[in-house]
Protein backbone atom coordinates (compact mmCIF):
# COMPACT_ATOMS: atom_id res chain seq x y z
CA UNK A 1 7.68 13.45 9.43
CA UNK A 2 6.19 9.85 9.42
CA UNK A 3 3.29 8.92 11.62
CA UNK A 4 5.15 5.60 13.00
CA UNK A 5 7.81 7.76 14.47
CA UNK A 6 5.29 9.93 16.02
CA UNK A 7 3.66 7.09 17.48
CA UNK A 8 6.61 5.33 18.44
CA UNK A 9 7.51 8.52 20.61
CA UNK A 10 4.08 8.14 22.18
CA UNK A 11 4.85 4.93 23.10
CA UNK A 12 8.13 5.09 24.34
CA UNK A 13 7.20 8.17 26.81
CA UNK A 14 4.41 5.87 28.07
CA UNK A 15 7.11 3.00 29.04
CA UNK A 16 8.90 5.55 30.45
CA UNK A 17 6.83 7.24 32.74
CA UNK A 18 5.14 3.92 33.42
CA UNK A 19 8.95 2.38 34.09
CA UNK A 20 9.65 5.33 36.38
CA UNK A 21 6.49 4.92 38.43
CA UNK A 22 7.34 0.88 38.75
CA UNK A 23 11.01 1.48 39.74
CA UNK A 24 9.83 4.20 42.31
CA UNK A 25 7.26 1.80 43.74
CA UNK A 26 9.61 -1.23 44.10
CA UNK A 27 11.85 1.07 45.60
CA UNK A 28 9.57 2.21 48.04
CA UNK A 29 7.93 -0.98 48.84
CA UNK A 30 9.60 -4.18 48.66
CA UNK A 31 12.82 -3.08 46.82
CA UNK A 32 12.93 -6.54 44.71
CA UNK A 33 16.24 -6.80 42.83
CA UNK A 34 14.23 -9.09 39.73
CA UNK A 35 11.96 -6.18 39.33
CA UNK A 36 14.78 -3.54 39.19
CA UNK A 37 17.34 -5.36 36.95
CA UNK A 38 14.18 -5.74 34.57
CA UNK A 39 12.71 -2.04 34.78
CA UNK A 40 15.92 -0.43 34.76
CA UNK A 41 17.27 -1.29 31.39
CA UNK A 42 13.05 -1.03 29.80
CA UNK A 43 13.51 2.83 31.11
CA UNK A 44 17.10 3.68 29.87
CA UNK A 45 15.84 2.28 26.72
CA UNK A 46 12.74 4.32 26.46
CA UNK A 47 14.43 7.25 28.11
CA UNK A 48 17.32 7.09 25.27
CA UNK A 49 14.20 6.24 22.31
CA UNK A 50 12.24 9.38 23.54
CA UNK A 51 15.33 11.50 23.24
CA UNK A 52 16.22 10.29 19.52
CA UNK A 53 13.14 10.39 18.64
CA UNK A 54 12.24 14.10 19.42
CA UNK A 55 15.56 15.37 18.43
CA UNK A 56 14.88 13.81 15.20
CA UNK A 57 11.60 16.18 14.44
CA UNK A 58 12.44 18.15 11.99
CA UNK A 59 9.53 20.94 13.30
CA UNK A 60 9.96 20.16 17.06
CA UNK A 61 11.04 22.93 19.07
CA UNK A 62 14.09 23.79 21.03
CA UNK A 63 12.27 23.80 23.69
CA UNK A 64 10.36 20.86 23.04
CA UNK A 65 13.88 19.01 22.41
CA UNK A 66 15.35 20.51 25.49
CA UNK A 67 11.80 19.20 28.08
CA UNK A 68 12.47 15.85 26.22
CA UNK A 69 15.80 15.17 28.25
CA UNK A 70 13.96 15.20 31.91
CA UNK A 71 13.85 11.47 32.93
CA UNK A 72 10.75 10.10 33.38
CA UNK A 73 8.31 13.01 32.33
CA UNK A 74 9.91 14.41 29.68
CA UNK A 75 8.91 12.92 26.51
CA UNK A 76 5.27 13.34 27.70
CA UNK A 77 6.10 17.05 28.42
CA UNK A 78 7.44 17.32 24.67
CA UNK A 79 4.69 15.90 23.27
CA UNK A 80 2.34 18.09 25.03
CA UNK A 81 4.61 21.17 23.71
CA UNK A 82 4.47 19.23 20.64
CA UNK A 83 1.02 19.28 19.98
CA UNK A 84 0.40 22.64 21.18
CA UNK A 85 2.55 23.89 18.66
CA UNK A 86 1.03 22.21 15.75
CA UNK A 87 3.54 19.73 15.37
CA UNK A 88 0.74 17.23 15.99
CA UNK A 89 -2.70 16.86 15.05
CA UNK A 90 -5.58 16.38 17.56
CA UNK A 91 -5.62 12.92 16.25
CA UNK A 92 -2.20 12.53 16.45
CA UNK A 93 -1.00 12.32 12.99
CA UNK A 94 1.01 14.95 11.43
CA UNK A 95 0.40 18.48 10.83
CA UNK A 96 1.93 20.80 8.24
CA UNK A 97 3.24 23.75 10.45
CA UNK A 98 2.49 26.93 8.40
């Protein structure tokens, strides 16, 4: 497992909760098209990234795979499963699962 992918997943489930949260907001507030033609595509993206990316883990979990396909939350849900199961170091590098 290489430490870039790990940390691309951690980025990519940032933009997408982050995404989420602006779309919701725009929505609720002014409902701007700009601001929705823009965020739309950025969280598709980062939804589809944070999908690939965990079902590429060689030591993720099914479950971990499976929380990963919730919109929005779900790739920070698998990487809190992620780490909890040793997939991840504290740090955030990469841990040998015995």
């Amino acid at each position: 497992m290489h430490p870039r992918t790990l940390r691309n997943l951690r980025i990519a489930a940032r933009v997408e909760f982050i995404s989420l949260i602006v779309l919701l907001t725009n929505l609720a507030t002014t409902d701007l098209k700009p601001i929705a033609s823009l965020m739309g595509p950025v969280h598709g993206c980062a939804y589809l990234f944070v999908l690939g990316s965990t079902w590429r883990l060689e030591h993720a979990a099914m479950r971990a795979k499976a929380t990963a396909v919730i919109p929005g939350v779900g790739g920070l849900l698998a990487l809190r499963q992620l780490e909890r199961a040793g997939v991840l170091g504290e740090s955030g590098k990469d841990a040998v699962p015995s």
